[in-house]
C-alpha atoms as a PDB file:
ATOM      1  CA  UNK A   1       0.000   0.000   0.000  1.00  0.00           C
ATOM      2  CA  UNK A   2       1.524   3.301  -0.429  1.00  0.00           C
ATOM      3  CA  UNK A   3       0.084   6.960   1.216  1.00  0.00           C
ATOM      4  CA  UNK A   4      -0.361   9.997  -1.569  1.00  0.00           C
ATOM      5  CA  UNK A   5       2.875  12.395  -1.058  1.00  0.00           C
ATOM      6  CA  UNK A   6       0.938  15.083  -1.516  1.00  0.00           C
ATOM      7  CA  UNK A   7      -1.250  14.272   1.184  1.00  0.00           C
ATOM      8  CA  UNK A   8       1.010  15.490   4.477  1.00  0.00           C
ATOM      9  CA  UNK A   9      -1.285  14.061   7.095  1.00  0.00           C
ATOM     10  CA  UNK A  10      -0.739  10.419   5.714  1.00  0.00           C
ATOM     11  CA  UNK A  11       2.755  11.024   4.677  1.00  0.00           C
ATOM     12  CA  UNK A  12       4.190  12.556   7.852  1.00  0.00           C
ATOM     13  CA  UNK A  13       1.939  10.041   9.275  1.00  0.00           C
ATOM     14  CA  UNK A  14       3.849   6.769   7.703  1.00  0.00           C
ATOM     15  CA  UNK A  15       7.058   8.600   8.933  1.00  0.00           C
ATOM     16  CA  UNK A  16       6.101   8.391  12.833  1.00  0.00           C
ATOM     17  CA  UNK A  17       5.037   4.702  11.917  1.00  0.00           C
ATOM     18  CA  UNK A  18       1.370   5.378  11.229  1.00  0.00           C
ATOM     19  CA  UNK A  19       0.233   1.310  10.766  1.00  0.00           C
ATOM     20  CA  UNK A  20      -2.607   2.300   8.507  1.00  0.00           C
ATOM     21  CA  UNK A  21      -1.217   3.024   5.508  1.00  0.00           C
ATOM     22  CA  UNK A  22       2.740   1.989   3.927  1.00  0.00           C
ATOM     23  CA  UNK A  23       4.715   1.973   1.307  1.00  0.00           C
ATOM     24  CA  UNK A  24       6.038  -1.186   0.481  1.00  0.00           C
ATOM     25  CA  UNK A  25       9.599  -0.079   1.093  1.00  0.00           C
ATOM     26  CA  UNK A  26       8.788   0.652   4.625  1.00  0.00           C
ATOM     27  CA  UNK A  27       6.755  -3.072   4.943  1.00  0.00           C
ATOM     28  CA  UNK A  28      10.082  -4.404   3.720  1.00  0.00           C
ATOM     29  CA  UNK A  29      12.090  -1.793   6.184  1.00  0.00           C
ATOM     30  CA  UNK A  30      10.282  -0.217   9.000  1.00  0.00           C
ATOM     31  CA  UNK A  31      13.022   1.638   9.597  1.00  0.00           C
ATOM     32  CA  UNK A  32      12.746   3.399   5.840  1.00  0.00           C
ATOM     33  CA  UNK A  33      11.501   6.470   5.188  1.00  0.00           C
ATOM     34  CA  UNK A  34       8.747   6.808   2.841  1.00  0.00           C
ATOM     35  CA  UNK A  35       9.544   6.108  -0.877  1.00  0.00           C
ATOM     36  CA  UNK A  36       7.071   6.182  -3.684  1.00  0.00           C
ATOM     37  CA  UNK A  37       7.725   3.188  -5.672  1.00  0.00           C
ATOM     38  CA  UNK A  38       5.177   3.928  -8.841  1.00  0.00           C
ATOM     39  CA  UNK A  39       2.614   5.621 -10.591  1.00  0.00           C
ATOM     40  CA  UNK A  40      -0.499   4.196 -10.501  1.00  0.00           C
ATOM     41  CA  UNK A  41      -2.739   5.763 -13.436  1.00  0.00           C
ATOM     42  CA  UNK A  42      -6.742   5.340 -13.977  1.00  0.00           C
ATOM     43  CA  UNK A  43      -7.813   4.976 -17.637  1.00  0.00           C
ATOM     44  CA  UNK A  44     -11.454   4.372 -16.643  1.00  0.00           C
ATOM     45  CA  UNK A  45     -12.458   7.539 -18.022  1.00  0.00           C
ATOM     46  CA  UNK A  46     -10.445   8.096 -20.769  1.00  0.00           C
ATOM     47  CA  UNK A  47     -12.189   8.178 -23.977  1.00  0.00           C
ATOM     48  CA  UNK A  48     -11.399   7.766 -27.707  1.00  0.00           C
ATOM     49  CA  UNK A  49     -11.315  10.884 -29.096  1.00  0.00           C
ATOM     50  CA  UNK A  50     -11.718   8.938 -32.877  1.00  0.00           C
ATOM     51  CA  UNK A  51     -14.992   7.346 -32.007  1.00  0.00           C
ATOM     52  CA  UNK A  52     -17.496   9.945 -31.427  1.00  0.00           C
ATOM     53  CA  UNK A  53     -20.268   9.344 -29.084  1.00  0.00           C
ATOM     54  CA  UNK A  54     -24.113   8.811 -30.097  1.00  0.00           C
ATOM     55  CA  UNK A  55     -26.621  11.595 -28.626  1.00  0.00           C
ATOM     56  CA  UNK A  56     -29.827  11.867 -29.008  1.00  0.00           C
ATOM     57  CA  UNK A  57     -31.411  14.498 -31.269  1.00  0.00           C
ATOM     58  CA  UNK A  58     -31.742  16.572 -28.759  1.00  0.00           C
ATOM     59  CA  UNK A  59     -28.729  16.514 -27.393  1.00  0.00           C
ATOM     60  CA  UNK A  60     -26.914  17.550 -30.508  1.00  0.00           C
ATOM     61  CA  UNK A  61     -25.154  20.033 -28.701  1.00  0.00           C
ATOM     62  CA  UNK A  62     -23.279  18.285 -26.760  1.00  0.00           C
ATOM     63  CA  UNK A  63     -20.009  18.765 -26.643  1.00  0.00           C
ATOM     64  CA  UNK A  64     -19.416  14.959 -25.698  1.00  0.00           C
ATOM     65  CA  UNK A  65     -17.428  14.139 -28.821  1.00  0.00           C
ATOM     66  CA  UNK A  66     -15.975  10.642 -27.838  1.00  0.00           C
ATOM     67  CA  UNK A  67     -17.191   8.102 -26.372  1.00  0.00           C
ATOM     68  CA  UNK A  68     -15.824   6.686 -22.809  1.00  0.00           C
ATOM     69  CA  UNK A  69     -13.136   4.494 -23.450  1.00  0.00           C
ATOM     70  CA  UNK A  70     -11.473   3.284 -20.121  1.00  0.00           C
ATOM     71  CA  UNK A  71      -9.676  -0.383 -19.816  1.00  0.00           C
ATOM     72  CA  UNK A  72     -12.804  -2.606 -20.333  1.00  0.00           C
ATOM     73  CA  UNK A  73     -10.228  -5.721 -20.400  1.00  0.00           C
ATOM     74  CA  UNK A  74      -9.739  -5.456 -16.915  1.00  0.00           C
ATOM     75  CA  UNK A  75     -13.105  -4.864 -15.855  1.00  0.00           C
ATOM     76  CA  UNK A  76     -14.490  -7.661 -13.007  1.00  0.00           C
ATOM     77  CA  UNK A  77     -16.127 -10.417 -14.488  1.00  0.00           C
ATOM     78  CA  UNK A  78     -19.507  -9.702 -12.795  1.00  0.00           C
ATOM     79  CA  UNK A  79     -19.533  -5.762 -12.915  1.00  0.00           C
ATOM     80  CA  UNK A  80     -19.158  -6.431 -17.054  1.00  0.00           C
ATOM     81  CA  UNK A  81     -22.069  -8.484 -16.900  1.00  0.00           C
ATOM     82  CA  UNK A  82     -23.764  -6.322 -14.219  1.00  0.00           C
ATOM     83  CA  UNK A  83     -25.003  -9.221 -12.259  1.00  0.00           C
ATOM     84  CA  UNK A  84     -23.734 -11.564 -10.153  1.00  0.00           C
ATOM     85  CA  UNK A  85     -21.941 -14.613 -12.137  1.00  0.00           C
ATOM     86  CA  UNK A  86     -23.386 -18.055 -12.690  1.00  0.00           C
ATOM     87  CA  UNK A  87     -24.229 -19.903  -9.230  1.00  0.00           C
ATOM     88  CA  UNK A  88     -21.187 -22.595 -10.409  1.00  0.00           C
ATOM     89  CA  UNK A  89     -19.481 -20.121  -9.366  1.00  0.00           C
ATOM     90  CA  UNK A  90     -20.068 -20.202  -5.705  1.00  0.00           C
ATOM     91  CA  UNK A  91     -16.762 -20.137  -3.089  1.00  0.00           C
ATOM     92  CA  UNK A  92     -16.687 -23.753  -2.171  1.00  0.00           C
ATOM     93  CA  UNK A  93     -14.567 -25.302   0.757  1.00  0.00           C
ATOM     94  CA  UNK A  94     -11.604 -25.823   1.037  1.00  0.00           C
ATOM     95  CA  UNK A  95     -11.220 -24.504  -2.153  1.00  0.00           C
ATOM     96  CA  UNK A  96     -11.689 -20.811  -1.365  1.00  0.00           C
ATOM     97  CA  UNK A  97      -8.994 -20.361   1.261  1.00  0.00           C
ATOM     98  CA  UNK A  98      -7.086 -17.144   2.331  1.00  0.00           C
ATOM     99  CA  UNK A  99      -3.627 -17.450   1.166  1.00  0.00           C
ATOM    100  CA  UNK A 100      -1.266 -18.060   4.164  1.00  0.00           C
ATOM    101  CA  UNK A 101       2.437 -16.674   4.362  1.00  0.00           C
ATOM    102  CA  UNK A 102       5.375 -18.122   6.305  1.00  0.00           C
ATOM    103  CA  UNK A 103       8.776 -16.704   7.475  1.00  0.00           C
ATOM    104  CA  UNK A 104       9.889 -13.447   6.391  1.00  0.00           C
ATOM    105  CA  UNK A 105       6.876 -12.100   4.399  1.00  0.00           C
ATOM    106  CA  UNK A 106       4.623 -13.146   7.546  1.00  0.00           C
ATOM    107  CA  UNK A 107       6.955 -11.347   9.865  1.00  0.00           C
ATOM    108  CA  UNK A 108       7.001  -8.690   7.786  1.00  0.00           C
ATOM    109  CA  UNK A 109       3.128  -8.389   7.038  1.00  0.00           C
ATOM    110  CA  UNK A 110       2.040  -8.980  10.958  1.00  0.00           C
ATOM    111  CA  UNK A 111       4.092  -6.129  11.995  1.00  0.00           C
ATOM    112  CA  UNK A 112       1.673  -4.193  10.332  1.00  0.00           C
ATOM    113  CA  UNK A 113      -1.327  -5.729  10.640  1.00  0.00           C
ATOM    114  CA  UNK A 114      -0.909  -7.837  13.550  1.00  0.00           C
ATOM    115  CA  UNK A 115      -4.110  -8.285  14.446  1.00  0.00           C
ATOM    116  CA  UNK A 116      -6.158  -9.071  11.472  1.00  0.00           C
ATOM    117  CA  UNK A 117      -3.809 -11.802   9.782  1.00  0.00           C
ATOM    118  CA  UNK A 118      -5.525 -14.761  12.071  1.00  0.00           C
ATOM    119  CA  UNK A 119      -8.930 -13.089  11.652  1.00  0.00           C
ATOM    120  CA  UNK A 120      -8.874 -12.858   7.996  1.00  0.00           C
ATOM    121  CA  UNK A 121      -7.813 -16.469   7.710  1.00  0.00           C
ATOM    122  CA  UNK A 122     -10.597 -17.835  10.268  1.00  0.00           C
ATOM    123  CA  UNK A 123     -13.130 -15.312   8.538  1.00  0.00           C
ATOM    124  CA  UNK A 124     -12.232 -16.965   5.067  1.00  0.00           C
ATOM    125  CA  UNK A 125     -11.220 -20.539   5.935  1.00  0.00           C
ATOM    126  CA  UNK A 126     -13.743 -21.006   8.820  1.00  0.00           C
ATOM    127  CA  UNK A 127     -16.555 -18.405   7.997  1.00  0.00           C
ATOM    128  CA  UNK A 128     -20.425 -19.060   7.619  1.00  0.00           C
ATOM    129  CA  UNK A 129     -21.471 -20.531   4.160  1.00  0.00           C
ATOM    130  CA  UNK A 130     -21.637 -18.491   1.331  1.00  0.00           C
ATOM    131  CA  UNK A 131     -25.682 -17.521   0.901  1.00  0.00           C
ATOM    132  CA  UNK A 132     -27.912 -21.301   0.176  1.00  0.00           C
ATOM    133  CA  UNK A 133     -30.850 -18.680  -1.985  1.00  0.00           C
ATOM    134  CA  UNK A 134     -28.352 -17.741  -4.976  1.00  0.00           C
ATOM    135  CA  UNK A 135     -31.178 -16.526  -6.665  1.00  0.00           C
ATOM    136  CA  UNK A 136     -32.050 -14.034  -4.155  1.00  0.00           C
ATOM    137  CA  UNK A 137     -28.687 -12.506  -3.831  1.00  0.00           C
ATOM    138  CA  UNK A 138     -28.521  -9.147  -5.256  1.00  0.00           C
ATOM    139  CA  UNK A 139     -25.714  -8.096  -7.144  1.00  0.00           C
ATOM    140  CA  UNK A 140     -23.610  -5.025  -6.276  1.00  0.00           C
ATOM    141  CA  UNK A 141     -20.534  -3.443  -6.949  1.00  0.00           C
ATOM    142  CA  UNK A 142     -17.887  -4.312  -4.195  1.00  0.00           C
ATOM    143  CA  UNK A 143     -13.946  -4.040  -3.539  1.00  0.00           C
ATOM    144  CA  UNK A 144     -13.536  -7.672  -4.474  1.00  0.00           C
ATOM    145  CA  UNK A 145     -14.263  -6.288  -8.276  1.00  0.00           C
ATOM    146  CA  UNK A 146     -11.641  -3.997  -7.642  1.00  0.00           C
ATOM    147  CA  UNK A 147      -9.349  -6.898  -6.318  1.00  0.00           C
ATOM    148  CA  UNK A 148      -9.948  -8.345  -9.291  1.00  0.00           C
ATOM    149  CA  UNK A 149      -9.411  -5.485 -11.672  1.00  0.00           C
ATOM    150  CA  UNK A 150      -6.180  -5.429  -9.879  1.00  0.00           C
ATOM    151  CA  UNK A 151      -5.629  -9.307 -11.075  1.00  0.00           C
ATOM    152  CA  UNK A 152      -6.349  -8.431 -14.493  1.00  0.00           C
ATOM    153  CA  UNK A 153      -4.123  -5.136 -14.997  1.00  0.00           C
ATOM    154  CA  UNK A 154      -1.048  -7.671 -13.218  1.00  0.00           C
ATOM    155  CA  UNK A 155      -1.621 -10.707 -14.936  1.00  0.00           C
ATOM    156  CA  UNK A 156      -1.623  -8.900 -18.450  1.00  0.00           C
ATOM    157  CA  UNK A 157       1.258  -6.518 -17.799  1.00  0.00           C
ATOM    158  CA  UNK A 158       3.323  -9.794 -16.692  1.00  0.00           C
ATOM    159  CA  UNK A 159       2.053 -11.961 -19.988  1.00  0.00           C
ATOM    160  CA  UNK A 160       2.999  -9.592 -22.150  1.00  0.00           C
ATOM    161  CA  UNK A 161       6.274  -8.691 -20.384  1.00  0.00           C
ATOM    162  CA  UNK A 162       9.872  -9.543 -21.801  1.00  0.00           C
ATOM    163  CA  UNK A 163      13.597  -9.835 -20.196  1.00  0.00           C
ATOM    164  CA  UNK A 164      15.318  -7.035 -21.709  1.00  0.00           C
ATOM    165  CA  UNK A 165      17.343  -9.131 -23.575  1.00  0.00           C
ATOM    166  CA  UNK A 166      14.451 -10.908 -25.191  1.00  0.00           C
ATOM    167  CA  UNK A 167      13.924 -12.123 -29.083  1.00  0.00           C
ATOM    168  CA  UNK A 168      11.276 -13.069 -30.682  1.00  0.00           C
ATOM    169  CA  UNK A 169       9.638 -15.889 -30.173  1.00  0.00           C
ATOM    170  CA  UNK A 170       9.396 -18.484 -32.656  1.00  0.00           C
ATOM    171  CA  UNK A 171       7.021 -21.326 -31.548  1.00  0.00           C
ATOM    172  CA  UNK A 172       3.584 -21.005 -31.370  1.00  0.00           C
ATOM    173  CA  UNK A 173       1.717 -20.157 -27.461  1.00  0.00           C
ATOM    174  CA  UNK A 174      -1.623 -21.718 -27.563  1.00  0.00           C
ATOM    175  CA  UNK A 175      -1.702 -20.518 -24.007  1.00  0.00           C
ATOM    176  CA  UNK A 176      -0.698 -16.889 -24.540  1.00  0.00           C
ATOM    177  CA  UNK A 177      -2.342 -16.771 -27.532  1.00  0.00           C
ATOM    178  CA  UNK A 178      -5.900 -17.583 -26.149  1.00  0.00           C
ATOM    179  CA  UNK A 179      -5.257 -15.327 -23.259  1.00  0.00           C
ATOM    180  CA  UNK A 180      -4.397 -12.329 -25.297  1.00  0.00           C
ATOM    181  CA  UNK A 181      -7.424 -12.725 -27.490  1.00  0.00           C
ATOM    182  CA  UNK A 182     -10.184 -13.643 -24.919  1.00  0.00           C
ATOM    183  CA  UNK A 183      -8.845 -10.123 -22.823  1.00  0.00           C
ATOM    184  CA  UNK A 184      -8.621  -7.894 -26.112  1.00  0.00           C
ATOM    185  CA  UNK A 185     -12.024  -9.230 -26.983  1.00  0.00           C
ATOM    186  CA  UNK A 186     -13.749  -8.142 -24.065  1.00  0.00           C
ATOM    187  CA  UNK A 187     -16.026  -5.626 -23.789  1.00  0.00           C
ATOM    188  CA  UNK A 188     -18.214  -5.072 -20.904  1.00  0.00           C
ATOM    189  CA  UNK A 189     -21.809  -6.647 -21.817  1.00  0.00           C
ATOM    190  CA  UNK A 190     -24.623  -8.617 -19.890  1.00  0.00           C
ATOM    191  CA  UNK A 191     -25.277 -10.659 -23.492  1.00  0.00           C
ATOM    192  CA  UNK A 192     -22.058 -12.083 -24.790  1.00  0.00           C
ATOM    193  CA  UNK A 193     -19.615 -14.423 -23.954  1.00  0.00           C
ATOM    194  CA  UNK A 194     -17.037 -13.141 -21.488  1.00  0.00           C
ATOM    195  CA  UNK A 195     -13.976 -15.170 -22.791  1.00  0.00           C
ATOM    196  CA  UNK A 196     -11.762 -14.728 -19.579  1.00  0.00           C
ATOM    197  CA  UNK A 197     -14.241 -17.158 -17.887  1.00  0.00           C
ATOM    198  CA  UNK A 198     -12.477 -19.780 -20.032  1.00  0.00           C
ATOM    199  CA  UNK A 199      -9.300 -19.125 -18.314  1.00  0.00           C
ATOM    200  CA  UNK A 200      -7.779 -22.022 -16.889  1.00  0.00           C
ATOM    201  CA  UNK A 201      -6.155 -20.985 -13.422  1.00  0.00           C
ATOM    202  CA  UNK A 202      -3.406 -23.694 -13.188  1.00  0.00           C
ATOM    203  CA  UNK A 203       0.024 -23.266 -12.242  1.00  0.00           C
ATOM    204  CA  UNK A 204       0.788 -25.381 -15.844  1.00  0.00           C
ATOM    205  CA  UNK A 205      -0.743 -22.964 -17.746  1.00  0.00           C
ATOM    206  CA  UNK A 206       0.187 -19.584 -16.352  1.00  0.00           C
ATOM    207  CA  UNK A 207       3.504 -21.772 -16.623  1.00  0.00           C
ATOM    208  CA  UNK A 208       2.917 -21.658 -20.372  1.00  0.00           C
ATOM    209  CA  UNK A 209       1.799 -18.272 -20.562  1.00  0.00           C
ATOM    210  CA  UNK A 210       4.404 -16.121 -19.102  1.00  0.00           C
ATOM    211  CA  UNK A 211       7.783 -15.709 -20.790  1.00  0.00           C
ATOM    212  CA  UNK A 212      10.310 -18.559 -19.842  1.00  0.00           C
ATOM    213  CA  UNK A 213      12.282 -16.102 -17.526  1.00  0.00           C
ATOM    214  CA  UNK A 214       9.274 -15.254 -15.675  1.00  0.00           C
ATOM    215  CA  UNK A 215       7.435 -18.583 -14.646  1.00  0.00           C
ATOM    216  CA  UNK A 216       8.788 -18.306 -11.492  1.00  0.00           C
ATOM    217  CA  UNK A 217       5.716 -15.596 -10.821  1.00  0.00           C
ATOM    218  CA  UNK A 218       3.602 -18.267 -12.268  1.00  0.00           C
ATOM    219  CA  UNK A 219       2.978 -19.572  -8.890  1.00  0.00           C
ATOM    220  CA  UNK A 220       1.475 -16.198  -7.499  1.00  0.00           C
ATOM    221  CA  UNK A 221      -0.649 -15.526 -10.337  1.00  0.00           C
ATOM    222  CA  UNK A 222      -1.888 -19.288 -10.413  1.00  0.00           C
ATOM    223  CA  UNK A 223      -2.735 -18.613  -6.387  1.00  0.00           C
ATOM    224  CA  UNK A 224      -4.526 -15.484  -7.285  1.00  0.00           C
ATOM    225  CA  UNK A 225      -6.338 -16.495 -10.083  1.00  0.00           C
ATOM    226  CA  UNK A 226      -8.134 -18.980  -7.875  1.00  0.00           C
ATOM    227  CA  UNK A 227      -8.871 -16.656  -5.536  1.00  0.00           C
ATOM    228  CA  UNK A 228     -11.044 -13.879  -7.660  1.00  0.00           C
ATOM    229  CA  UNK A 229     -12.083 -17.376  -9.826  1.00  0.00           C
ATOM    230  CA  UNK A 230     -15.218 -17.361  -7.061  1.00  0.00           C
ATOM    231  CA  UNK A 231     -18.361 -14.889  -7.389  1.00  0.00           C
ATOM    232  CA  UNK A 232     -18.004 -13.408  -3.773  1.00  0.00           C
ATOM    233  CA  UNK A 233     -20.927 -11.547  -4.286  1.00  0.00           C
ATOM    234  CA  UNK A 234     -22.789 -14.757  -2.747  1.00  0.00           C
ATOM    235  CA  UNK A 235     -21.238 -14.814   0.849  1.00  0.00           C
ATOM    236  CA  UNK A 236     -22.742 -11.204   2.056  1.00  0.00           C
ATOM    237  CA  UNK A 237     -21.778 -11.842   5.534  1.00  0.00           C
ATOM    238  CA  UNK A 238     -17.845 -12.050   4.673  1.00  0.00           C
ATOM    239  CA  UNK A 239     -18.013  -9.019   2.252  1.00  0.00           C
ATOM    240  CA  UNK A 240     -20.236  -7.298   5.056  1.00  0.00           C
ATOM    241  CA  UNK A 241     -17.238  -7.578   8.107  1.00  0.00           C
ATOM    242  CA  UNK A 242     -14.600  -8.427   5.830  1.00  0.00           C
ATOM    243  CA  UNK A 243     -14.358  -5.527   2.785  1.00  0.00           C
ATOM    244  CA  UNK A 244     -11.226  -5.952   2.133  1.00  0.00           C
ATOM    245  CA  UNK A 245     -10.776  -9.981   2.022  1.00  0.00           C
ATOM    246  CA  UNK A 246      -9.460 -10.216  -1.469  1.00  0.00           C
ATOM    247  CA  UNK A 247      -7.417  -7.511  -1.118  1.00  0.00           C
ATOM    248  CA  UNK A 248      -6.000  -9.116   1.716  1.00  0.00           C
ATOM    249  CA  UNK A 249      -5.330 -12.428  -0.152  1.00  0.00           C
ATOM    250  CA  UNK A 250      -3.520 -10.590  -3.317  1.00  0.00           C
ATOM    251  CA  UNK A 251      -1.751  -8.458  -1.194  1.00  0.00           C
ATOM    252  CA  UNK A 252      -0.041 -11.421   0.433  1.00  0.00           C
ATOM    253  CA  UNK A 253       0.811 -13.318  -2.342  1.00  0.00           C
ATOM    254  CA  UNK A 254       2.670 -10.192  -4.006  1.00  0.00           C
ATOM    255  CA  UNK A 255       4.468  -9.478  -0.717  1.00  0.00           C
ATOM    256  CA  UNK A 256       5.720 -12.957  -0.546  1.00  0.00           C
ATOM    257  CA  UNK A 257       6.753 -12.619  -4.459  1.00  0.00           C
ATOM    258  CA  UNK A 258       8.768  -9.164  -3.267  1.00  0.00           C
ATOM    259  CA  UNK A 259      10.681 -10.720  -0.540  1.00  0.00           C
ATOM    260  CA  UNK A 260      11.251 -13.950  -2.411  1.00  0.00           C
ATOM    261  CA  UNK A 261      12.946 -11.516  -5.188  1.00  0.00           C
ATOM    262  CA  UNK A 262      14.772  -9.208  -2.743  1.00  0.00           C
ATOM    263  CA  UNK A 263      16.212 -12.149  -1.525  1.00  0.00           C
ATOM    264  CA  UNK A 264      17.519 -13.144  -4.511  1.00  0.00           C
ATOM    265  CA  UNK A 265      18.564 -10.857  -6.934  1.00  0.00           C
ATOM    266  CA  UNK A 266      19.411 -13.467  -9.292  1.00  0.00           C
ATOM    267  CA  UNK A 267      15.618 -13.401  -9.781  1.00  0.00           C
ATOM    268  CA  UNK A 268      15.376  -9.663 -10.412  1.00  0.00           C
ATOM    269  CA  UNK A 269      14.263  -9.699 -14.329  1.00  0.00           C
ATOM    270  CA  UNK A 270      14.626  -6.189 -16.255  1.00  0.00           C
ATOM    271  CA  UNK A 271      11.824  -5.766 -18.256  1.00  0.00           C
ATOM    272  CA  UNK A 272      12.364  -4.322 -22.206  1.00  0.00           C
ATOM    273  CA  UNK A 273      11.336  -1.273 -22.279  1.00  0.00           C
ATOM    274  CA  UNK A 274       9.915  -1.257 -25.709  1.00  0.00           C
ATOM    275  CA  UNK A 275       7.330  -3.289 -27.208  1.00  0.00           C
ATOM    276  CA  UNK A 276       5.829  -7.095 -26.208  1.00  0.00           C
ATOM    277  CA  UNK A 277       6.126 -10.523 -26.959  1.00  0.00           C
ATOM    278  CA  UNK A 278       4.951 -11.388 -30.080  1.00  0.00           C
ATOM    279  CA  UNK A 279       2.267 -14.067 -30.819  1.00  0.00           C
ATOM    280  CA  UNK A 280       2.375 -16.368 -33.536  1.00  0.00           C
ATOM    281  CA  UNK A 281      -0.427 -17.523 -35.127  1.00  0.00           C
END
């Protein structure tokens, strides 16, 4: 997590050790000051200023010239659809389980949040059933759709991702190819086909997606594609006193990814900084 600079209360605040909000350099170091790491950037409302908008005939005026653009790709599954996903889709046990961290990334994220680590996991592994009336479950937009968003945005950045010493590819990536397509393809709709629901979650297939240098994330995105896999939107009571659950869960699996690669810098891969891997028909 990381507080807005320009924000003084919450950045003098992570100085002193305010536990609410960190940047990741001080979860790694406590002793750290403050250190933006990136620049996160919302392209929900950007538009495409070559596809002008439809308006009425009485709005012909309007100086809405494009339409709304944003990332549709990594829109949730069930926001796109604007209702809650099929009732297959239900958490089932064990299944559905909060991620759990050992050694130095569970050190590192109790000093924190102390407290909640246990609770989330008993909340998530031990909880009340999801909701046995599907049907009556209303759908709403929730953080877990933003949880997932945030699965979407990481898991295509890192599929399309090189070493900076990469060439081109020249075997064919059923894999990569299908994931490419099915998140290019998507556009947010409650009557077609949402092709990322096809998605196999596996650790042997994110294994065949992801550039040779970089399977050894495979394992984290595998683990967090089966945790926004479920339609959460069925267990009220755990979105209700638990917000923030799959949050929680990705937020531990990329802290255990960071300390695994500060560890070893041998697994530090620079990216290249210009274009992406190429897919072969």
């Amino acid at each position: 997590m990381m507080a807005p600079k320009g924000n003084g209360r919450y950045y003098e605040g992570c100085v002193n050790g305010y536990n609410d909000v960190k940047y990741v350099n001080q979860v790694l170091d406590p002793k750290q000051s403050p250190k933006p790491a990136c620049l996160v950037i919302d392209l929900e409302h950007s538009a495409d200023i070559h596809h002008p908008s439809k308006v009425s005939t009485a709005n012909k005026k309007s100086i809405n010239i494009a339409e709304r653009k944003g990332t549709p790709k990594f829109i949730s599954r069930s926001v796109s659809k604007g209702k809650l996903l099929h009732p297959l889709y239900i958490p089932r046990k064990p299944f559905s389980q909060m991620p759990k961290l050992e050694g130095q990334p569970r050190k590192l994220l109790t000093a924190c949040t102390e407290s909640m680590y246990e609770a989330y996991n008993k909340a998530v592994d031990e909880g009340g059933q999801p909701s046995s009336e599907p049907a009556a479950t209303r759908f709403t937009h929730q953080l877990f759709h933003d949880a997932e968003s945030t699965f979407w945005v990481l898991s295509w950045f890192l599929a399309r991702s090189a070493p900076n010493d990469y060439e081109m590819e020249n075997k064919p990536n059923p894999e990569l190819q299908l994931f490419v397509n099915g998140m290019e393809a998507h556009y947010p709709s409650n009557n077609t086909p949402d092709q990322r629901e096809t998605f196999y979650p596996t650790l042997e297939t994110w294994n065949q997606i992801l550039h040779p240098r970089l399977v050894d994330v495979a394992s984290m995105l595998s683990e967090m594609n089966y945790y926004i896999l479920p339609e959460w939107g069925y267990w009220p009571e755990l979105n209700k006193e638990y917000p923030e659950h799959a949050h929680e869960a990705l937020m531990r699996l990329l802290l255990r990814e960071i300390v695994r690669i500060e560890d070893d810098k041998t697994k530090d891969v620079v990216f290249a900084p210009l274009g992406t891997r190429n897919l072969l028909e």
